[in-house]
PDB file of N, CA and C in Angstrom:
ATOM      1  N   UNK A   1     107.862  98.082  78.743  1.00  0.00           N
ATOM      2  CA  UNK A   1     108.728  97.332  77.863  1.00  0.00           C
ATOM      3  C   UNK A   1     108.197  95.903  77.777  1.00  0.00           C
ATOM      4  N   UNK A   2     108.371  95.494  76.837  1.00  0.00           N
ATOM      5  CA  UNK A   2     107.551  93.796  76.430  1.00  0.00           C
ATOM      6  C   UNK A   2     108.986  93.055  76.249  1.00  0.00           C
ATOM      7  N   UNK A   3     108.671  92.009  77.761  1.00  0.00           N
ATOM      8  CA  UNK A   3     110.465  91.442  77.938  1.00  0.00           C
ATOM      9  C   UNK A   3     110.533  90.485  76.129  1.00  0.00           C
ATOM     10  N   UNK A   4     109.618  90.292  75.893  1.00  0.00           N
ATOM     11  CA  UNK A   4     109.565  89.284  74.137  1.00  0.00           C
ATOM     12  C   UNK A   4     111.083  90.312  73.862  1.00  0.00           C
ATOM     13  N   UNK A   5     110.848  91.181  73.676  1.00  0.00           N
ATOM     14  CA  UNK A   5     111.754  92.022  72.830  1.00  0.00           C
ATOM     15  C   UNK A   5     113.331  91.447  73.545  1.00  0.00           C
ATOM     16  N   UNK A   6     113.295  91.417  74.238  1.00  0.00           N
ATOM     17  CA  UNK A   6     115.080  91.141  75.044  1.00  0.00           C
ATOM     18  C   UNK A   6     115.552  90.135  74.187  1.00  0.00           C
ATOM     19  N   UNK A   7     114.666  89.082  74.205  1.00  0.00           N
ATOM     20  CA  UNK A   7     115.119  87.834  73.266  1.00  0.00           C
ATOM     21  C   UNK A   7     115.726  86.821  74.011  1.00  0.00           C
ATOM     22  N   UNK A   8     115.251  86.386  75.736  1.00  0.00           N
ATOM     23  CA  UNK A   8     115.799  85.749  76.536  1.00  0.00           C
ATOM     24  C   UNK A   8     115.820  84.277  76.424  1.00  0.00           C
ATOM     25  N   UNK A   9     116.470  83.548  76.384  1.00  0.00           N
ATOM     26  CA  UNK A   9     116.300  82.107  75.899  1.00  0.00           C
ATOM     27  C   UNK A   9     115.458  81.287  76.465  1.00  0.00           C
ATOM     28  N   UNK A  10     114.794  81.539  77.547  1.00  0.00           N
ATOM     29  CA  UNK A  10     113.886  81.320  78.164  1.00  0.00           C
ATOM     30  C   UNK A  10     113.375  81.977  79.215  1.00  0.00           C
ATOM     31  N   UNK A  11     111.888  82.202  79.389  1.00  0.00           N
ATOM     32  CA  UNK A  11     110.814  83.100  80.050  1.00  0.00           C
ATOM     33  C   UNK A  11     111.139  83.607  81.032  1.00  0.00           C
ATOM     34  N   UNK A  12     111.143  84.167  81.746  1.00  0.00           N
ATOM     35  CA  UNK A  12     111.406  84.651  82.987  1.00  0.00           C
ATOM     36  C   UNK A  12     110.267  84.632  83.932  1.00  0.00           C
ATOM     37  N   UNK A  13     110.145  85.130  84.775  1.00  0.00           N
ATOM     38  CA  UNK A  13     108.990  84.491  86.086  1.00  0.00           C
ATOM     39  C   UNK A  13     108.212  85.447  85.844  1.00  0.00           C
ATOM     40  N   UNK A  14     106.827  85.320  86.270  1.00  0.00           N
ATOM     41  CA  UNK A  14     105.822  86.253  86.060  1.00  0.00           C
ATOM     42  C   UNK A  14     105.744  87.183  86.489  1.00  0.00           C
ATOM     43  N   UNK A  15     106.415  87.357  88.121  1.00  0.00           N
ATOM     44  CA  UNK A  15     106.884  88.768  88.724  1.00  0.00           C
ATOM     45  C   UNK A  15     108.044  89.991  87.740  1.00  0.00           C
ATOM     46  N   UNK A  16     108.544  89.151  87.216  1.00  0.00           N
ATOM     47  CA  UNK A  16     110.086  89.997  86.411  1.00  0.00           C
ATOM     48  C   UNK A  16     109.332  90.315  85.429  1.00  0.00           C
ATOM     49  N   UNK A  17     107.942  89.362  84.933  1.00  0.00           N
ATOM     50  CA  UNK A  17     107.872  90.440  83.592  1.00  0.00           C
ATOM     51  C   UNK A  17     107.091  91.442  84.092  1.00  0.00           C
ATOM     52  N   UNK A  18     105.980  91.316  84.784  1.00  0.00           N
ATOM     53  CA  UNK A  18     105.393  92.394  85.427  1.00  0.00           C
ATOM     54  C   UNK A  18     106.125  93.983  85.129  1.00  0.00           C
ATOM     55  N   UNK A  19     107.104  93.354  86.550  1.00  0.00           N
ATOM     56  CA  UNK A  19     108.063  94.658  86.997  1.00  0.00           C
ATOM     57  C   UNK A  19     108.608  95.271  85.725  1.00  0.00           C
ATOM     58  N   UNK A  20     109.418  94.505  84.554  1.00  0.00           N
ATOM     59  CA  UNK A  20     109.576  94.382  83.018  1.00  0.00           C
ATOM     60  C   UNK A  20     108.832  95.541  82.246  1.00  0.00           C
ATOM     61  N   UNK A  21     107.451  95.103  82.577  1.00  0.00           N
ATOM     62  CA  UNK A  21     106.433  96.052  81.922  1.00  0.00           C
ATOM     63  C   UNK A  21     106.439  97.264  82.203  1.00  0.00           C
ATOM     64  N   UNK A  22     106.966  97.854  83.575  1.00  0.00           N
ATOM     65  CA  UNK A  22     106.704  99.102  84.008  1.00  0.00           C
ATOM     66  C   UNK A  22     107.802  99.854  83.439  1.00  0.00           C
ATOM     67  N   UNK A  23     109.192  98.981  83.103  1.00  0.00           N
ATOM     68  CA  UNK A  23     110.102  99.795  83.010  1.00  0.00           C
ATOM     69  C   UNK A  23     110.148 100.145  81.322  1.00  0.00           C
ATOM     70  N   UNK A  24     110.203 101.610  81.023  1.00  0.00           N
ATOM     71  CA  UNK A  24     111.043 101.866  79.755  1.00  0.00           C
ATOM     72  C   UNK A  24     111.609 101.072  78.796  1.00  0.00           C
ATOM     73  N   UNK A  25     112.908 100.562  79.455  1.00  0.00           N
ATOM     74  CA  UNK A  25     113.920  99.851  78.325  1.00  0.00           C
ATOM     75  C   UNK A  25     114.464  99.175  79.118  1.00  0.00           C
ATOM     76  N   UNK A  26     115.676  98.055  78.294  1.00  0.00           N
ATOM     77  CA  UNK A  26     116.327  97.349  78.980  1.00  0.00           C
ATOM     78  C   UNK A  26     116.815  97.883  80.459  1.00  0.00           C
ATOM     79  N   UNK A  27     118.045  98.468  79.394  1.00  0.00           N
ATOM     80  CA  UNK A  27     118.850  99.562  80.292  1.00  0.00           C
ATOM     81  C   UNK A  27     118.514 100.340  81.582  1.00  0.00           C
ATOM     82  N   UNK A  28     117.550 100.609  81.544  1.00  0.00           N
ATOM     83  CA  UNK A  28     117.110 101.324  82.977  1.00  0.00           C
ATOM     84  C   UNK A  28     116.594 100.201  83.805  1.00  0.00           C
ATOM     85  N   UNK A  29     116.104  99.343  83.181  1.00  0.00           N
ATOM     86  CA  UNK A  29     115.970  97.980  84.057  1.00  0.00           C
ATOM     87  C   UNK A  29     117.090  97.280  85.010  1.00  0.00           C
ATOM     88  N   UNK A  30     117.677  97.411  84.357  1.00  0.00           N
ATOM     89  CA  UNK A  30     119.201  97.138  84.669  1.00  0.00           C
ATOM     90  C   UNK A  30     120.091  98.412  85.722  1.00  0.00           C
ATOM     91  N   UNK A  31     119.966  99.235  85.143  1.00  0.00           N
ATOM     92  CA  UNK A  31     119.933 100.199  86.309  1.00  0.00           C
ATOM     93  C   UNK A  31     119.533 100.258  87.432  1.00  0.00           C
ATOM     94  N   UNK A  32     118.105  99.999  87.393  1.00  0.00           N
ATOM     95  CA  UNK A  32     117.028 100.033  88.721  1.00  0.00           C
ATOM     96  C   UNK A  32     116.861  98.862  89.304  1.00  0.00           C
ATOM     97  N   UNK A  33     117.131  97.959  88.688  1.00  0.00           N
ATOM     98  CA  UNK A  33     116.749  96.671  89.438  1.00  0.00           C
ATOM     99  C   UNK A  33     117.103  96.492  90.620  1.00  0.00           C
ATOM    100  N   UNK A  34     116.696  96.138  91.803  1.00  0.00           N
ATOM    101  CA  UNK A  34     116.730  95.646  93.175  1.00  0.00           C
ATOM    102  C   UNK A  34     116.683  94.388  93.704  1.00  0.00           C
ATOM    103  N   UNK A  35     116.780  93.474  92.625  1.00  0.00           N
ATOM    104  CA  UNK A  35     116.855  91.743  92.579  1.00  0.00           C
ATOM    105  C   UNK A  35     118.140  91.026  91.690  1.00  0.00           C
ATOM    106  N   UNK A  36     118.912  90.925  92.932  1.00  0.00           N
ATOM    107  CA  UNK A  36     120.115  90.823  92.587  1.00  0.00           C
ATOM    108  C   UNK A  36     119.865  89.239  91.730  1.00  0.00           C
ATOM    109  N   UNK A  37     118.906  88.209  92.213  1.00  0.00           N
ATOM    110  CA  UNK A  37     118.504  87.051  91.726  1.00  0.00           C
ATOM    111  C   UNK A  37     118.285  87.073  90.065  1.00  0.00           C
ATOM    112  N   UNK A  38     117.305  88.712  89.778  1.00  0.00           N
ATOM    113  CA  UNK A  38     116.747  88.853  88.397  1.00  0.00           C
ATOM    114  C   UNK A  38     117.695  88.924  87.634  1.00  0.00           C
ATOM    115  N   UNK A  39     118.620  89.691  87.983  1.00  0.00           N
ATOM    116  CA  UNK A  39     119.976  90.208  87.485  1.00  0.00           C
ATOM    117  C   UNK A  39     120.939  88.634  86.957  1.00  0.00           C
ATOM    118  N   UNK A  40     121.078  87.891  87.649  1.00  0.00           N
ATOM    119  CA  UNK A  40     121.694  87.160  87.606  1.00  0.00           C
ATOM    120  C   UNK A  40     121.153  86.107  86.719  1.00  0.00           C
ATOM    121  N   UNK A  41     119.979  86.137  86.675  1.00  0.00           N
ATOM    122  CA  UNK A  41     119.015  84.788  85.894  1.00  0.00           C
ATOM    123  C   UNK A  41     118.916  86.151  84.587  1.00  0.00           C
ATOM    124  N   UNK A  42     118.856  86.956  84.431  1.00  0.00           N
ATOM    125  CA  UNK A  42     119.083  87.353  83.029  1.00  0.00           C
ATOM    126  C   UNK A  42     120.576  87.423  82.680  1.00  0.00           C
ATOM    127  N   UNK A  43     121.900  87.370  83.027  1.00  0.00           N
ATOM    128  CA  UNK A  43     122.896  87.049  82.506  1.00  0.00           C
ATOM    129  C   UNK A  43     123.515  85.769  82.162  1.00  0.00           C
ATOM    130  N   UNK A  44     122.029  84.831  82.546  1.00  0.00           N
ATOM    131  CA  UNK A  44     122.760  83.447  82.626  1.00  0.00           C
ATOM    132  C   UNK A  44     121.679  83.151  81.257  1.00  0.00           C
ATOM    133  N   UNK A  45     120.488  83.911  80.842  1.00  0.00           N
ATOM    134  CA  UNK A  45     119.947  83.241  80.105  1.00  0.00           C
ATOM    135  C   UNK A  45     119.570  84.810  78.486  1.00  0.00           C
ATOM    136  N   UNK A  46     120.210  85.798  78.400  1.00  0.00           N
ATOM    137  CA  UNK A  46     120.607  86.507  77.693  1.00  0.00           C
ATOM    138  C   UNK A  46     121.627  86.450  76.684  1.00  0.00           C
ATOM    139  N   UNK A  47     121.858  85.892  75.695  1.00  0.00           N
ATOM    140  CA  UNK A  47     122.564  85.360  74.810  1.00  0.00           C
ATOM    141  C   UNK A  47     123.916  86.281  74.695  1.00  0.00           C
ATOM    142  N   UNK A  48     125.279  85.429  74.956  1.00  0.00           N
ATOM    143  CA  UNK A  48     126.270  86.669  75.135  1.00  0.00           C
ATOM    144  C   UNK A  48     126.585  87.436  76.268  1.00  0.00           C
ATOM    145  N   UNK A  49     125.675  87.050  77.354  1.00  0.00           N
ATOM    146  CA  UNK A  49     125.671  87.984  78.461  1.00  0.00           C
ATOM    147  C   UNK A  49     126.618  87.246  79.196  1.00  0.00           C
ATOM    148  N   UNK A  50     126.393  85.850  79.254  1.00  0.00           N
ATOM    149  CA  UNK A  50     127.141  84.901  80.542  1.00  0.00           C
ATOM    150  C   UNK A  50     128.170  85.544  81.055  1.00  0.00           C
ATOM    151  N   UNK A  51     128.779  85.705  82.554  1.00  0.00           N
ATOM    152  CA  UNK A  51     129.469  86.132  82.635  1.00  0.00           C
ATOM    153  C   UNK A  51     130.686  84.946  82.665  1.00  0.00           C
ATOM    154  N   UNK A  52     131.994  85.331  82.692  1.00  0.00           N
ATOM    155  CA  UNK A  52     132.810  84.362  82.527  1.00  0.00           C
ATOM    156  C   UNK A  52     133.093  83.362  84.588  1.00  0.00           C
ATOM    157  N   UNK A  53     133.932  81.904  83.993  1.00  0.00           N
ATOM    158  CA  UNK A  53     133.720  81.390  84.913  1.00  0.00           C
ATOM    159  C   UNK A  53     134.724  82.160  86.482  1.00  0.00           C
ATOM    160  N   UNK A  54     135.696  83.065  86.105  1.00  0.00           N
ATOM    161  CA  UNK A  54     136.096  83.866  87.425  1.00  0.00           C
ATOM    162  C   UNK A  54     135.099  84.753  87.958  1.00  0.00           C
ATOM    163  N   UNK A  55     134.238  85.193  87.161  1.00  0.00           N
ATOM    164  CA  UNK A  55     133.443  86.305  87.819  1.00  0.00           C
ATOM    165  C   UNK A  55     132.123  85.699  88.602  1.00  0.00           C
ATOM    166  N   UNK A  56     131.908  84.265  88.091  1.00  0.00           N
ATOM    167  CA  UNK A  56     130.480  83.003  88.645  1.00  0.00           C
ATOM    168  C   UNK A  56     131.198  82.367  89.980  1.00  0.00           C
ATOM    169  N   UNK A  57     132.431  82.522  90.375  1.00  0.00           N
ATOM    170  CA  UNK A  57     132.699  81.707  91.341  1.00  0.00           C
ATOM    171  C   UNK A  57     133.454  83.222  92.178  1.00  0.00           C
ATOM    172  N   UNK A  58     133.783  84.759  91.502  1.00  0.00           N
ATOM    173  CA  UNK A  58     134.027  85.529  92.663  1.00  0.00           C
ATOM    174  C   UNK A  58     132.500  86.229  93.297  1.00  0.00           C
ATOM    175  N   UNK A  59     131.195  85.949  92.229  1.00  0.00           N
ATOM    176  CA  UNK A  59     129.744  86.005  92.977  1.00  0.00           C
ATOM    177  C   UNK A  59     129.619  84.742  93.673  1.00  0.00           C
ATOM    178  N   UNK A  60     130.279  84.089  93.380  1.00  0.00           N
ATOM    179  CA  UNK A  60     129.511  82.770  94.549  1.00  0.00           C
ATOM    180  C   UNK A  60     130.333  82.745  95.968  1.00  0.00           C
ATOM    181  N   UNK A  61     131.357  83.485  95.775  1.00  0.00           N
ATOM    182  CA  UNK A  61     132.287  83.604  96.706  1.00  0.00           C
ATOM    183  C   UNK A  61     131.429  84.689  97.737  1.00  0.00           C
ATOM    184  N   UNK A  62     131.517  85.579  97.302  1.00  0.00           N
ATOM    185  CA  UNK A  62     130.524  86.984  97.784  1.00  0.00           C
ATOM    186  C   UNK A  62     129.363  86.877  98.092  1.00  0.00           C
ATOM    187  N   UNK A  63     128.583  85.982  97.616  1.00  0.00           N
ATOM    188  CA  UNK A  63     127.088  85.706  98.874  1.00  0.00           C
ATOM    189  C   UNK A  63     127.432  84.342  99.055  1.00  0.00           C
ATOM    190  N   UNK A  64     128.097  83.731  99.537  1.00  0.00           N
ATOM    191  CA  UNK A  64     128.418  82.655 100.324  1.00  0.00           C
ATOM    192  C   UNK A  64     129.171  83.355 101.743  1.00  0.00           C
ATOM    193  N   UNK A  65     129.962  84.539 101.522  1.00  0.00           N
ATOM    194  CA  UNK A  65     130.271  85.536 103.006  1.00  0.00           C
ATOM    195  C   UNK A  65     129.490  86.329 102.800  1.00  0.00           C
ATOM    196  N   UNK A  66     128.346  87.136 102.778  1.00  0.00           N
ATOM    197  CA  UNK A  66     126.772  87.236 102.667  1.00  0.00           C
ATOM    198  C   UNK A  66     125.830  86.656 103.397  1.00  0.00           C
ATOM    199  N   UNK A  67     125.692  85.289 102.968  1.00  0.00           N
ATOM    200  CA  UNK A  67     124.705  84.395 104.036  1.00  0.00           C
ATOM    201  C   UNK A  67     125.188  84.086 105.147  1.00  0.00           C
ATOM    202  N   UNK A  68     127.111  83.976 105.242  1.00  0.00           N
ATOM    203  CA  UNK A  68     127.181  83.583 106.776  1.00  0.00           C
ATOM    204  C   UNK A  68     126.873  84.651 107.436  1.00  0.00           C
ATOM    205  N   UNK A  69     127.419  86.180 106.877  1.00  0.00           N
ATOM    206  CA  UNK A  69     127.354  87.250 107.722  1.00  0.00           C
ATOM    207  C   UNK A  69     125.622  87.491 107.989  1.00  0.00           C
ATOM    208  N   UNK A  70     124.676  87.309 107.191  1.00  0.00           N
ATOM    209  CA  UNK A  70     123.314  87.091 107.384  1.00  0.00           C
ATOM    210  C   UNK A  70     122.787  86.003 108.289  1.00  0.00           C
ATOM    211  N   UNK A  71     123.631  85.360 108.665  1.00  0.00           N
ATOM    212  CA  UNK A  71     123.167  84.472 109.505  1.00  0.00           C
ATOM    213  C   UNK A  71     123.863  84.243 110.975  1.00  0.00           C
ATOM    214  N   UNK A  72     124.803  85.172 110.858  1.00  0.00           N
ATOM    215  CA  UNK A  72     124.934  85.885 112.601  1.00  0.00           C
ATOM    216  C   UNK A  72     124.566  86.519 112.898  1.00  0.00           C
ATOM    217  N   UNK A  73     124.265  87.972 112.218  1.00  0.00           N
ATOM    218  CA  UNK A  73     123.117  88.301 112.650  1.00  0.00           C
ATOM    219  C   UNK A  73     121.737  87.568 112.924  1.00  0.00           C
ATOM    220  N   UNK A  74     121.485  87.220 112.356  1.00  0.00           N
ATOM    221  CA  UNK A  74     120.118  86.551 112.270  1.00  0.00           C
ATOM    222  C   UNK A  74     120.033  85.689 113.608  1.00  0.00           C
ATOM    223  N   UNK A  75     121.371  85.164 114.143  1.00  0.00           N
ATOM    224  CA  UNK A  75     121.279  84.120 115.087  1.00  0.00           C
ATOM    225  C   UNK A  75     121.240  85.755 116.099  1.00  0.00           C
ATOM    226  N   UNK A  76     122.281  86.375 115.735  1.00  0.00           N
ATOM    227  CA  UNK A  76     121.959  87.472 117.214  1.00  0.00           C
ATOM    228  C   UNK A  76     121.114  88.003 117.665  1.00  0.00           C
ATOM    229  N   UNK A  77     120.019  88.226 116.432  1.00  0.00           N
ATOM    230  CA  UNK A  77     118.642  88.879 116.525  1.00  0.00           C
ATOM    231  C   UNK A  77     117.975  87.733 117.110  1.00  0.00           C
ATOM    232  N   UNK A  78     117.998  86.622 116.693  1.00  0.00           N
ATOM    233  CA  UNK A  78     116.988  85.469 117.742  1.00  0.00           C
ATOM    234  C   UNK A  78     117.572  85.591 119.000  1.00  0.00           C
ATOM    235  N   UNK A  79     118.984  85.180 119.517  1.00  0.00           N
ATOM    236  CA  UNK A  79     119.264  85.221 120.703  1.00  0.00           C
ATOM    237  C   UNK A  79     119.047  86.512 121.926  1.00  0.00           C
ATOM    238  N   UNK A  80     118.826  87.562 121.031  1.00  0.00           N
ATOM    239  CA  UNK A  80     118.398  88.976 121.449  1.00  0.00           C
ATOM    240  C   UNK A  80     116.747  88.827 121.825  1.00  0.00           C
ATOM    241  N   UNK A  81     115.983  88.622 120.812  1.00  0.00           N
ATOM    242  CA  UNK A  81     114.543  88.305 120.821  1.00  0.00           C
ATOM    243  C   UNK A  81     114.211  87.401 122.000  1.00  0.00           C
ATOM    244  N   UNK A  82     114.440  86.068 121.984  1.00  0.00           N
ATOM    245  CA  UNK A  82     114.594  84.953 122.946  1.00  0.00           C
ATOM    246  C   UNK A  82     114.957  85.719 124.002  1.00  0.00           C
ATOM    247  N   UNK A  83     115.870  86.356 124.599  1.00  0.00           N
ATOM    248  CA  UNK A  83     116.187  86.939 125.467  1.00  0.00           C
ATOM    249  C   UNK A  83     115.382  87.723 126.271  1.00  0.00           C
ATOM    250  N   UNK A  84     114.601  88.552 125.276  1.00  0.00           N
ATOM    251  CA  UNK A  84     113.695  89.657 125.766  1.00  0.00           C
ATOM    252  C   UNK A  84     112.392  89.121 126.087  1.00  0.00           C
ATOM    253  N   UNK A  85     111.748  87.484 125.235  1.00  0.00           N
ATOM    254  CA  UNK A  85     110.879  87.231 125.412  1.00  0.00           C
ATOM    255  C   UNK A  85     110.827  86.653 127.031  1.00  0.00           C
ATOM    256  N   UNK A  86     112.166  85.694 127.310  1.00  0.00           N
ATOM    257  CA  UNK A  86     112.507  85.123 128.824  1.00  0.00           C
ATOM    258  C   UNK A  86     112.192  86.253 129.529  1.00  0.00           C
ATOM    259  N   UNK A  87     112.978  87.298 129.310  1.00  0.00           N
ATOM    260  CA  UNK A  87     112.933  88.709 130.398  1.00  0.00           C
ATOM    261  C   UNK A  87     111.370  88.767 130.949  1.00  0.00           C
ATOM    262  N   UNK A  88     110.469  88.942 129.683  1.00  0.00           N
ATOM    263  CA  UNK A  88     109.301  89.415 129.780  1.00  0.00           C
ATOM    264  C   UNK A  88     108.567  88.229 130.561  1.00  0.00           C
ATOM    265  N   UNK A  89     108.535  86.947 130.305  1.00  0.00           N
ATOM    266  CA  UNK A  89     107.969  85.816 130.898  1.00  0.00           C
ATOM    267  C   UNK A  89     108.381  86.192 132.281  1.00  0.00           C
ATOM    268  N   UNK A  90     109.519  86.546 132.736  1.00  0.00           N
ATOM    269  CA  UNK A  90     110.038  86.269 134.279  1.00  0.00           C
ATOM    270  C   UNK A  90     109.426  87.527 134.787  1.00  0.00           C
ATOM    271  N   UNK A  91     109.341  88.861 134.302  1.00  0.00           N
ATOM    272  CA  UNK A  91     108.422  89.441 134.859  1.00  0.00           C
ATOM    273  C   UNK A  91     106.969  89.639 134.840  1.00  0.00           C
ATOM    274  N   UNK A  92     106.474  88.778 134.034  1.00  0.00           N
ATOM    275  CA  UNK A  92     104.791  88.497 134.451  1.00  0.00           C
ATOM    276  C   UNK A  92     105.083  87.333 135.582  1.00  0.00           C
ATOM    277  N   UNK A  93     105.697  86.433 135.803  1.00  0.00           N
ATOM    278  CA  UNK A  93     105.611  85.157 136.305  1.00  0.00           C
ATOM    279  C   UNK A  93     105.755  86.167 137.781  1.00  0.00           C
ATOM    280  N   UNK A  94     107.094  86.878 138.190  1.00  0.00           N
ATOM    281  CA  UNK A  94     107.028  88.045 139.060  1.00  0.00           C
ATOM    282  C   UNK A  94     105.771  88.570 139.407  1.00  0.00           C
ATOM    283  N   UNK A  95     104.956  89.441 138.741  1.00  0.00           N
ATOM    284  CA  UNK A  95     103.776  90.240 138.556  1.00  0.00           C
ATOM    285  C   UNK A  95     102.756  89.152 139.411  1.00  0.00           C
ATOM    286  N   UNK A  96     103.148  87.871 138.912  1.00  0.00           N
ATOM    287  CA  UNK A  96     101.851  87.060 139.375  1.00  0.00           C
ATOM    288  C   UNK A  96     101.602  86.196 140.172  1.00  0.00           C
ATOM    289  N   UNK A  97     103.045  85.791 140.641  1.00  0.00           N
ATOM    290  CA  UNK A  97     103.131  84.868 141.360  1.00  0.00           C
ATOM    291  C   UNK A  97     104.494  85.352 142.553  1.00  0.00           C
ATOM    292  N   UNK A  98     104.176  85.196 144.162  1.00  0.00           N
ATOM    293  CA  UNK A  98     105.320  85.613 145.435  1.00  0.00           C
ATOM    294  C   UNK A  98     106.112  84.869 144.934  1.00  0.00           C
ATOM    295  N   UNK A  99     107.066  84.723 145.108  1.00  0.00           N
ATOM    296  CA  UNK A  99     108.407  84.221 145.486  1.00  0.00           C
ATOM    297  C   UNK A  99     107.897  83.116 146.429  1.00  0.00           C
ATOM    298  N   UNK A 100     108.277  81.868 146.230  1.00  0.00           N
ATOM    299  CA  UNK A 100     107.663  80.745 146.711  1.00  0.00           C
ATOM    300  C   UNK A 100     108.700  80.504 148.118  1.00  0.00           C
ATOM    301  N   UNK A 101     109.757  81.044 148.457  1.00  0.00           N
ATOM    302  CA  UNK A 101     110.578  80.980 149.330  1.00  0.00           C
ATOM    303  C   UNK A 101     110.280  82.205 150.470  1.00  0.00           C
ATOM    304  N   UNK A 102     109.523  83.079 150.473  1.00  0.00           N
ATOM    305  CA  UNK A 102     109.875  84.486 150.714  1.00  0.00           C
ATOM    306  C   UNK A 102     108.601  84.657 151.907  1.00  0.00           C
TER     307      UNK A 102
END
């Protein structure tokens, strides 16, 4: 599909048209898409598409509890990681060195 045809008010990134190219038609684009970002930058710049201002602030609502929930995890996975890396340090330091008391 040749994104020219959509009629977007302005270009889209060189990755989207790429991906653009592979697909068929709009519609299945839209279907398939996996970039919730693409999605969103074509309803903001698709003539008619905008979505209205309750539905821009109940998405901003929804990955704003998104990134926090992405970012406890994210802290748990470091504090997990960190954890395992200490573990591992204390048993080479073990492995290599007596017990300085013992």
């Amino acid at each position: 599909m040749d994104y020219r045809e959509i009629k977007f008010k302005k270009k889209p990134c060189e990755d989207a048209i790429k991906w653009l190219e592979t697909q068929p038609d709009f519609e299945t684009a839209w279907n398939v898409c996996e970039r919730g970002d693409w999605m969103w930058w074509v309803l903001r710049h698709l003539e008619g598409a905008l979505p209205t201002k309750e539905l821009s602030v109940e998405f901003a609502d929804w990955c704003a509890s998104n990134v926090a929930r992405a970012a406890a995890y994210a802290a748990y996975a470091a504090d997990a990681a960190n954890a395992a890396e200490l573990l591992d340090q204390a048993i080479w330091i073990r492995d290599h060195v007596k017990c300085p008391k013992g």
